[in-house]
Protein backbone atom coordinates (compact mmCIF):
# COMPACT_ATOMS: atom_id res chain seq x y z
CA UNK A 1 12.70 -63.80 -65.10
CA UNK A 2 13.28 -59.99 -64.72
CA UNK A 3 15.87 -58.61 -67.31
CA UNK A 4 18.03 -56.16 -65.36
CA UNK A 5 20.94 -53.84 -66.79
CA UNK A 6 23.66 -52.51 -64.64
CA UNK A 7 25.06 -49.49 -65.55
CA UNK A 8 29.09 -49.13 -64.15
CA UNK A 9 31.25 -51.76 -63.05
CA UNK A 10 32.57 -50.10 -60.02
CA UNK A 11 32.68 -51.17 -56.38
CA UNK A 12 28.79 -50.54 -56.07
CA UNK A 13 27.73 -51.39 -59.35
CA UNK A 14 29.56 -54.81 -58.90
CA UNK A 15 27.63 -55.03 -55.93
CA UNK A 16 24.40 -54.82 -56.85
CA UNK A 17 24.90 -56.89 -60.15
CA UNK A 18 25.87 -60.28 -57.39
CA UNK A 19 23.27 -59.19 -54.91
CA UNK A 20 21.10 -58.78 -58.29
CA UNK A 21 21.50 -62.12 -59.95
CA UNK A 22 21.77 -63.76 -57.25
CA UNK A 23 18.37 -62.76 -56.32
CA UNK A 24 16.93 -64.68 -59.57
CA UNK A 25 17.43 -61.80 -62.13
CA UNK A 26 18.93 -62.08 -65.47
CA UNK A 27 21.82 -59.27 -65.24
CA UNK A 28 23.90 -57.94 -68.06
CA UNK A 29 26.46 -55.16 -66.77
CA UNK A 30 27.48 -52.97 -69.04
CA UNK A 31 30.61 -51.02 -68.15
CA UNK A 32 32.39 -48.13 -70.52
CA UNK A 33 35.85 -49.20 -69.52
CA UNK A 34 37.61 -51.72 -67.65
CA UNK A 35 36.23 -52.90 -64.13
CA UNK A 36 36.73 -49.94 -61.69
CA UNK A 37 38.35 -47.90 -64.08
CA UNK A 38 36.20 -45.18 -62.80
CA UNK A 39 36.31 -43.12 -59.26
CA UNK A 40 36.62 -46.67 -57.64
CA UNK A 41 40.02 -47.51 -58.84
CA UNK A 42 41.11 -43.67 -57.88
CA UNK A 43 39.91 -43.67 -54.25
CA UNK A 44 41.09 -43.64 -50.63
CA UNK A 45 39.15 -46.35 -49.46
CA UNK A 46 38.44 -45.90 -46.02
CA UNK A 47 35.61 -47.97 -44.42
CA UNK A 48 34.29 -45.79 -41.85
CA UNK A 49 31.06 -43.83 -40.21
CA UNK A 50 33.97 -41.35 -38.35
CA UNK A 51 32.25 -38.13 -39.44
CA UNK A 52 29.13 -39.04 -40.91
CA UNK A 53 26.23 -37.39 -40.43
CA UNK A 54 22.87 -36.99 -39.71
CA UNK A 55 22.75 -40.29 -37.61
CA UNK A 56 20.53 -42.06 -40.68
CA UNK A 57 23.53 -41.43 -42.93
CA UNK A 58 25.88 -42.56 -40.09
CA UNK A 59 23.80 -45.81 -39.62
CA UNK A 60 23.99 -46.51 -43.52
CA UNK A 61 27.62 -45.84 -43.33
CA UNK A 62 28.06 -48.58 -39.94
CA UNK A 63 25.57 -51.15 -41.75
CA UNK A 64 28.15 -51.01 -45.09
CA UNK A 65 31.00 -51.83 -42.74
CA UNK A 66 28.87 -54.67 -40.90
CA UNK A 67 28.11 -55.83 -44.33
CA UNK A 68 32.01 -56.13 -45.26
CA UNK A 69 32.52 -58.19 -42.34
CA UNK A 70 30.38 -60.14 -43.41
CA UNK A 71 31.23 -61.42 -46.36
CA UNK A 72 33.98 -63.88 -45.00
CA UNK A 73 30.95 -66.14 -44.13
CA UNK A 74 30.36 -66.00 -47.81
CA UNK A 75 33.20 -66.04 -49.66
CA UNK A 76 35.37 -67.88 -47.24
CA UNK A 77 38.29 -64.97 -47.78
CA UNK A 78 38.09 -61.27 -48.44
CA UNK A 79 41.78 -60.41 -49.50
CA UNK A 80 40.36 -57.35 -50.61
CA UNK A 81 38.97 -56.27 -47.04
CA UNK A 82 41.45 -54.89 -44.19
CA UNK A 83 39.60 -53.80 -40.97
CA UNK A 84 42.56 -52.77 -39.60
CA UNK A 85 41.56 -50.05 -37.62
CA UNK A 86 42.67 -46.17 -38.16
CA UNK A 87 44.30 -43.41 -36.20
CA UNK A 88 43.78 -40.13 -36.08
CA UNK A 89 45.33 -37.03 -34.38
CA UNK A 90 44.48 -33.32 -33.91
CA UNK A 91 46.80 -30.69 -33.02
CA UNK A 92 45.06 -27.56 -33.37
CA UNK A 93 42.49 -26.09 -30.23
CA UNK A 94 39.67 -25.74 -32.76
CA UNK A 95 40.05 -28.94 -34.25
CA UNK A 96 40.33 -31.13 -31.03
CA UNK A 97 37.32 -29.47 -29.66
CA UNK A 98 35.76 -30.75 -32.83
CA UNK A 99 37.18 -33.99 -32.62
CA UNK A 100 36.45 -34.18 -29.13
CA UNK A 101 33.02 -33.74 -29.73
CA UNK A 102 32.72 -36.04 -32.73
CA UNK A 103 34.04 -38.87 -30.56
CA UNK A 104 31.97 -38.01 -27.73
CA UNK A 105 29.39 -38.43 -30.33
CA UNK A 106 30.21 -41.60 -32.24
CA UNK A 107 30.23 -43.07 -28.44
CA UNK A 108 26.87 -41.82 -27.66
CA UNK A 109 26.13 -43.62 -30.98
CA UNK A 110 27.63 -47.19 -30.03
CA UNK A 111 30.77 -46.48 -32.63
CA UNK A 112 34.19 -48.00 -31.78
CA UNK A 113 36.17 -45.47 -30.64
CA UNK A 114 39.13 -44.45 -28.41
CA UNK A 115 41.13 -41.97 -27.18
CA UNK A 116 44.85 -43.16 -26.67
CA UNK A 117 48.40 -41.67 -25.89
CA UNK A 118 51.67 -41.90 -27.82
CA UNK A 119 52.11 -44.50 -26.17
CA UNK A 120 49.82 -46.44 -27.53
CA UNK A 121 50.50 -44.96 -30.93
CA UNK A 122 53.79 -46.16 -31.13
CA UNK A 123 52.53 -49.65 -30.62
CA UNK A 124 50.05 -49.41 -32.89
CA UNK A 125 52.20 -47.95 -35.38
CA UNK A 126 56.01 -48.76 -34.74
CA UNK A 127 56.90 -47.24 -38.03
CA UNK A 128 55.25 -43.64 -36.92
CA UNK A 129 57.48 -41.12 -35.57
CA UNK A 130 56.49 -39.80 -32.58
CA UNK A 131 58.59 -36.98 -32.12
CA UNK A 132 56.47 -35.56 -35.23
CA UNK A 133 52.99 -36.13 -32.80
CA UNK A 134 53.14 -33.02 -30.09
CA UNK A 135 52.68 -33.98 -26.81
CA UNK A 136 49.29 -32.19 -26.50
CA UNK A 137 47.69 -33.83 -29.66
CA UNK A 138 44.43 -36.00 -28.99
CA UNK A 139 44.97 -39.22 -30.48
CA UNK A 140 41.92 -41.45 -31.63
CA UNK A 141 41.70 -45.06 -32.53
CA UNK A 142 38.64 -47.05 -34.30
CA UNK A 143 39.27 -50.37 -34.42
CA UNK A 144 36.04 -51.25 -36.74
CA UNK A 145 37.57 -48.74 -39.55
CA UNK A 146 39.98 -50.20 -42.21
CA UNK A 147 40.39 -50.13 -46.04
CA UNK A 148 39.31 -51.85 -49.24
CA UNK A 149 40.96 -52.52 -52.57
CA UNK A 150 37.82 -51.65 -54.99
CA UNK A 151 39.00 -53.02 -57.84
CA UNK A 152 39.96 -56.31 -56.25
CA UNK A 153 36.48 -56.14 -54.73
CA UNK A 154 34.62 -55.15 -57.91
CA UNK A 155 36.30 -57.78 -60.18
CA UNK A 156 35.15 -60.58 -57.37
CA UNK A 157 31.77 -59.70 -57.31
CA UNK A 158 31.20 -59.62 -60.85
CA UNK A 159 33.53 -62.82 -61.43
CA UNK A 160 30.92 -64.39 -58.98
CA UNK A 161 27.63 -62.94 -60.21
CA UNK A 162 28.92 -64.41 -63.68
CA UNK A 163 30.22 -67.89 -62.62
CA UNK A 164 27.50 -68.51 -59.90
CA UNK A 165 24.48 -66.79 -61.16
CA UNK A 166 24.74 -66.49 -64.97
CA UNK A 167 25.43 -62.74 -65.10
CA UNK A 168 27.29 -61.06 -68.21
CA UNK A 169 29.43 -58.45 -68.51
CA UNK A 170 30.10 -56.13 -71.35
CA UNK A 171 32.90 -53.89 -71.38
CA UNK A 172 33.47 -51.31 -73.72
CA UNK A 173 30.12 -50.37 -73.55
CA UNK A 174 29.30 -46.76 -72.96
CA UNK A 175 25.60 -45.78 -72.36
CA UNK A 176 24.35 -42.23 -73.41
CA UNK A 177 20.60 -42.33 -72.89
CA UNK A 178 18.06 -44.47 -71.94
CA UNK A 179 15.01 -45.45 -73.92
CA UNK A 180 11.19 -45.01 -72.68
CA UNK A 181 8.15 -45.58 -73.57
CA UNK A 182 4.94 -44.48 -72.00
CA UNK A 183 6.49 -43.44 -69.22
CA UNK A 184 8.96 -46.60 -68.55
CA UNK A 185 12.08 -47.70 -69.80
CA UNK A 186 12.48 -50.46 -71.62
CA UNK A 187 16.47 -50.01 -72.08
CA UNK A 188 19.79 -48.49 -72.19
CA UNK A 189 21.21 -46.65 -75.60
CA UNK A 190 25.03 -47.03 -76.23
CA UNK A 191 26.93 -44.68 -78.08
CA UNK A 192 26.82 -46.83 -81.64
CA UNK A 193 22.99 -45.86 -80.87
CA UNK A 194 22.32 -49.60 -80.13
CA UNK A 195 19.36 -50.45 -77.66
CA UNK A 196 20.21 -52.87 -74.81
CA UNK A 197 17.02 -53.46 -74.10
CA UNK A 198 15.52 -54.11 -70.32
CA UNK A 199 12.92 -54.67 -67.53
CA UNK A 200 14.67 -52.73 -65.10
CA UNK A 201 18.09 -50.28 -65.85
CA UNK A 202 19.67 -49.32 -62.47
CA UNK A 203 22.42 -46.56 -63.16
CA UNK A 204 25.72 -47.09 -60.76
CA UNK A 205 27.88 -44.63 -62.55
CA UNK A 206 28.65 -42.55 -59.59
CA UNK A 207 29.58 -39.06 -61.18
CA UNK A 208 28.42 -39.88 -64.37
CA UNK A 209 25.59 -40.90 -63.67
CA UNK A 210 23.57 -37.90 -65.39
CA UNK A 211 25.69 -38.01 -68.64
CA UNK A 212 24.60 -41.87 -68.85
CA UNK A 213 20.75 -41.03 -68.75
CA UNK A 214 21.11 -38.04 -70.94
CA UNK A 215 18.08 -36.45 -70.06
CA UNK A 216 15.57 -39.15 -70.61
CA UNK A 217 14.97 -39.81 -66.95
CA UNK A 218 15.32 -36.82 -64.06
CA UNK A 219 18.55 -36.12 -62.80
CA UNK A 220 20.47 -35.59 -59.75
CA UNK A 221 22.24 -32.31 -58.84
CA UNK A 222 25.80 -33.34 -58.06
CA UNK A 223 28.66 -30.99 -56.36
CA UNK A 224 31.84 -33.29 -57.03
CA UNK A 225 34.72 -32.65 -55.38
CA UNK A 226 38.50 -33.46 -56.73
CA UNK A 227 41.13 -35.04 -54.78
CA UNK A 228 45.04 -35.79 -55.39
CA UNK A 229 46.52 -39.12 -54.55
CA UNK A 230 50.13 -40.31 -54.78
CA UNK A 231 51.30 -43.83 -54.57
CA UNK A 232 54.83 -45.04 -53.38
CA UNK A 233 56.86 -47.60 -54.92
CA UNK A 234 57.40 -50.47 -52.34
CA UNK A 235 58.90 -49.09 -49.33
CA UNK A 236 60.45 -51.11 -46.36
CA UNK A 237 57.62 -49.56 -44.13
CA UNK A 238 55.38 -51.56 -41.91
CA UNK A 239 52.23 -49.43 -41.84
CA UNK A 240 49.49 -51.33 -40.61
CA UNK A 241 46.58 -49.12 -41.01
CA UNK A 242 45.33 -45.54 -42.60
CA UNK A 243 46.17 -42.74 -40.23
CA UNK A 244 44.68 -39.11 -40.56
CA UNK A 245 47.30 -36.46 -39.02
CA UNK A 246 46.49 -32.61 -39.81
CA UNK A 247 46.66 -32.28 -43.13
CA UNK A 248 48.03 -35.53 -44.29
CA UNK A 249 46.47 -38.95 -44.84
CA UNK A 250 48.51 -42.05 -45.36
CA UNK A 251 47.72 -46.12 -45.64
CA UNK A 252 48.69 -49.50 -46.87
CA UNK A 253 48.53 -49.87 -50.58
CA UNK A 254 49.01 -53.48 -50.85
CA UNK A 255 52.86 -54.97 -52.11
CA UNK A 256 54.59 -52.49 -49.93
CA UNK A 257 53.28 -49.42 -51.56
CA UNK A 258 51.55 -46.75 -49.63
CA UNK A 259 48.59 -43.94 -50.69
CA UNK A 260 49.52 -40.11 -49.54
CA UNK A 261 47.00 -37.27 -49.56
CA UNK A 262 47.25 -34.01 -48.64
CA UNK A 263 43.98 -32.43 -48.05
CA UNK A 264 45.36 -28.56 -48.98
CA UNK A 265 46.59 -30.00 -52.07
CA UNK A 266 42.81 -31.03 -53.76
CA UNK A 267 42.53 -27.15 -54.19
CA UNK A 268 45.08 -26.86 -56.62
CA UNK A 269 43.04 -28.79 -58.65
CA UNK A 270 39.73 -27.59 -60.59
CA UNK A 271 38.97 -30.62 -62.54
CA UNK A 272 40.37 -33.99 -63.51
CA UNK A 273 43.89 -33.08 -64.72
CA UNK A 274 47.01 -35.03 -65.24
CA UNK A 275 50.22 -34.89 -63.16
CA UNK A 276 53.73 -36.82 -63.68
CA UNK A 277 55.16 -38.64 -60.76
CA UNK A 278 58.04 -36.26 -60.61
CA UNK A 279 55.23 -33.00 -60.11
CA UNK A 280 55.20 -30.73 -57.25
CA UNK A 281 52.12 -31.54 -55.58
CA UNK A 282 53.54 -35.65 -55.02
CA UNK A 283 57.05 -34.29 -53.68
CA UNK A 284 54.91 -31.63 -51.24
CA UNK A 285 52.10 -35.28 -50.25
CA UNK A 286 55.41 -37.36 -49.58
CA UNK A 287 57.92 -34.71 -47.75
CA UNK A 288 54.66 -34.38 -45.22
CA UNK A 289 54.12 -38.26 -45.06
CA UNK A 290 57.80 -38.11 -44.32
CA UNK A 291 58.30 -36.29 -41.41
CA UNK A 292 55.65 -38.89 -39.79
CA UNK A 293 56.91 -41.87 -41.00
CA UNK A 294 61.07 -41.11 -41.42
CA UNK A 295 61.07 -44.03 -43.67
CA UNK A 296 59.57 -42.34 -46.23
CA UNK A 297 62.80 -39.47 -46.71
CA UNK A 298 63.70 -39.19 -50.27
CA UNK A 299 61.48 -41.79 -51.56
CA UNK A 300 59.35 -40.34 -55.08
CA UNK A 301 56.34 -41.17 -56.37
CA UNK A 302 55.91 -44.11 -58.72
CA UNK A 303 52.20 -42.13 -59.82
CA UNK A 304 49.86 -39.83 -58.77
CA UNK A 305 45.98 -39.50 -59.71
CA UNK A 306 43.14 -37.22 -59.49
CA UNK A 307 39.90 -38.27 -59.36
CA UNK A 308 36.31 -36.72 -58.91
CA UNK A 309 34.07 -37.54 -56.20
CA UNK A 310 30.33 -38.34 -57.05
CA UNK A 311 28.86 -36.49 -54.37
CA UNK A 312 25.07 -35.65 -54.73
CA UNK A 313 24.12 -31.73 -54.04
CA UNK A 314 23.33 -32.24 -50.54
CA UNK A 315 26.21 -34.74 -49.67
CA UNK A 316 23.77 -37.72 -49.11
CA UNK A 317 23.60 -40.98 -51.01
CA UNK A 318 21.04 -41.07 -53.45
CA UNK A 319 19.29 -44.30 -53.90
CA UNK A 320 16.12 -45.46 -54.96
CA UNK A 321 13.43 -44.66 -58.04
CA UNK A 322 12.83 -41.33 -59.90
CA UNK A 323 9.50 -40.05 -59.53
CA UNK A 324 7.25 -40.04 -63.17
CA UNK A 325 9.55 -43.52 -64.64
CA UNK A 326 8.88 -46.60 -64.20
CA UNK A 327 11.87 -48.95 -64.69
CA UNK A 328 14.79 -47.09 -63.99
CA UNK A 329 16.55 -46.78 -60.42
CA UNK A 330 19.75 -44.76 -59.58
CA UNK A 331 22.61 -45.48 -56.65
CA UNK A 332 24.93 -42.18 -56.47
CA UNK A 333 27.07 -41.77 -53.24
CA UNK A 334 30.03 -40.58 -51.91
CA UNK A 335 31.35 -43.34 -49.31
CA UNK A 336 30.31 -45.93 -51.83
CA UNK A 337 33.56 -47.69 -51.00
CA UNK A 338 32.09 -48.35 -47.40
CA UNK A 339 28.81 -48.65 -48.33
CA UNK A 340 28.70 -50.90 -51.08
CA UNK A 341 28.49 -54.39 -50.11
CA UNK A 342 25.18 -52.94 -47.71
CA UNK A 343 23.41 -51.12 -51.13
CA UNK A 344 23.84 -54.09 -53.12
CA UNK A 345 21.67 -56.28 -50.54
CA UNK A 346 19.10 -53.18 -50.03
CA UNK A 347 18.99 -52.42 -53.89
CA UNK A 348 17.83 -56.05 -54.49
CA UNK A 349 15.52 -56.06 -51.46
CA UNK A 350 13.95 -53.19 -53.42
CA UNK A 351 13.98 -54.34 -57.02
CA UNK A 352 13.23 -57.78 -56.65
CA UNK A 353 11.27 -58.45 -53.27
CA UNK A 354 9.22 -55.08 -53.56
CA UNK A 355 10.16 -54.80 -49.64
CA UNK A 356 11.09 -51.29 -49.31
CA UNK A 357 14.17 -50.75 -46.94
CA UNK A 358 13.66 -48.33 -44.34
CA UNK A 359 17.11 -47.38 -44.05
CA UNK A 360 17.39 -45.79 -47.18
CA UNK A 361 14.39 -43.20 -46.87
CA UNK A 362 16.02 -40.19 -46.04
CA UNK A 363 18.18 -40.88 -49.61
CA UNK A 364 15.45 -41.00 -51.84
CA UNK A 365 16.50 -39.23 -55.37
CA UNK A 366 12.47 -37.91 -55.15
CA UNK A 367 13.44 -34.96 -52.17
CA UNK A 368 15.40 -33.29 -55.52
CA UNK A 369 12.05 -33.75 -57.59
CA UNK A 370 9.61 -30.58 -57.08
């Protein structure tokens, strides 16, 4: 039986850990934290292939989404899933030519999409103002799209990969190198300096994922991004899915709480760094959700978060074996929130049937590799 360790208990490391173990492996997960106490408990969570391209990324993007949907068959309910649709509007000449052409695009494509009318938006979305929507914006609607609650998600996939399949999980755990020999790793080093040791380590530490291999293994260039997010308390409105209006993002939170972002905003921000409830940045996110949704006037923010987006050097998921080490394989992506339930099936395709998937070829860590 193949020993595999799972580094990062996130939404995709929880997925490939199930799709792992349930393949035959003996997993062990080793997490620094809590379950998704990294990027995936700080995230938007949009399930989507909207604006995703070249068409191989936007095909890995609508095959995570497929593979969502999918797991009702499995697990009988997916509280954490909502594929609710989104909306989307564009006010600005130069961005509804772009959006135009992006939908003109995703339809070429075979993507869900329409264009609709205020109308429609205000039975979509009862709550929405539509005074605040100008009579010339272009209105889209995917009905595929929705949102996700990672940590909900992560903590179900590892609960199942344990009680099904015999995985473990070790928290607390924070891994700082791995360990080779002869060209392969045999294992994962912890900060205490304590081997963990392995067939097969497969790093799922999204942004961290170079500090976790030190530089034992090659790495990948990153160029992270940081966003802002502020979170209602429960509010008596009935949003039913994420919109995207210029320059303001807002969806269902879950217990009558909503997410704001502001995309202006993330450049106030240069790194991870912390913000009270009561700062300037949530008062500017929720006076602009405001004037969309007039239920929203004069509510604050119960907290706000930044986080940093793992987001390779190119913008492309990274998945797949480093060239010159044997037993070591690396999943870093942006989108991992819509493509995780689709890696976790390739990843163990890969690591466990040898059958190479030919959807993730273009993503291959190797094109950074001279």
């Amino acid at each position: 039986m193949m020993n595999v360790i799972v580094v990062g208990a996130g939404i995709v490391g929880s997925s490939v850990a199930y799709r792992v173990a349930q393949g035959g492996a003996r997993v062990t997960v080793l997490e620094a934290e809590r379950v998704g106490a990294g990027t995936s408990g700080v995230s938007f969570a949009w399930t989507n292939s909207n604006n995703k391209t070249p068409r191989p990324y936007h095909d890995l993007n609508v095959a995570g989404m497929r593979a969502h949907a999918a797991l009702k068959d499995e697990f009988g309910a997916t509280p954490w899933f909502h594929q609710s649709g989104s909306l989307e509007w564009r006010v600005d000449p130069a961005e509804v030519a772009a959006q135009a052409q992006k939908v003109a695009r995703l339809r070429e494509w075979g993507y869900a999409v329409e264009i609709v009318d205020k109308k429609r938006l205000g039975q979509l979305e009862p709550e929405i103002a539509l005074s605040a929507v100008p009579d010339d914006a272009q209105i889209v609607f995917c009905p595929e799209e929705g949102w996700v609650d990672p940590v909900l998600y992560a903590g179900t996939m590892l609960r199942a990969a344990r009680q099904r399949y015999g995985a473990a999980l070790k928290t607390g755990v924070r891994i700082t190198g791995l360990e080779t020999r002869n060209g392969r790793v045999i294992g994962a080093r912890d900060d205490s300096g304590a081997l963990h040791e392995a067939d097969l380590v497969i790093n799922c530490t999204g942004r961290w994922s170079n500090e976790t291999v030190s530089e034992s293994v090659p790495n990948i260039p990153l160029a992270p991004t940081v966003g802002f997010l502020v979170f209602t308390p429960p509010v008596g409105v009935d949003l039913r899915r994420p919109f995207h209006a210029p320059d303001v993002d807002v969806r269902p939170d879950g217990a009558g709480r909503l997410m704001v972002r502001k995309d202006s905003l993330d450049d106030r921000f240069a790194a991870l760094e912390s913000r009270t409830p009561d700062c300037e940045e949530a008062r500017i996110a929720l006076e602009s959700a405001a004037e969309i949704l007039p239920g929203l006037k004069g509510v604050r923010a119960e907290a706000v978060r930044t986080t940093v987006r793992p987001i390779p050097a190119d913008g492309l998921s990274t998945v797949g074996r480093a060239r010159g080490v044997d037993g070591y394989y690396v999943v870093v992506t942006h989108s991992g929130v819509t493509l995780s339930p689709f890696l976790g099936q390739a990843v163990a395709d890969e690591v466990l049937r040898g059958r190479q998937r030919p959807e993730l070829e273009e993503f291959r860590p190797t094109r950074f590799q001279a």
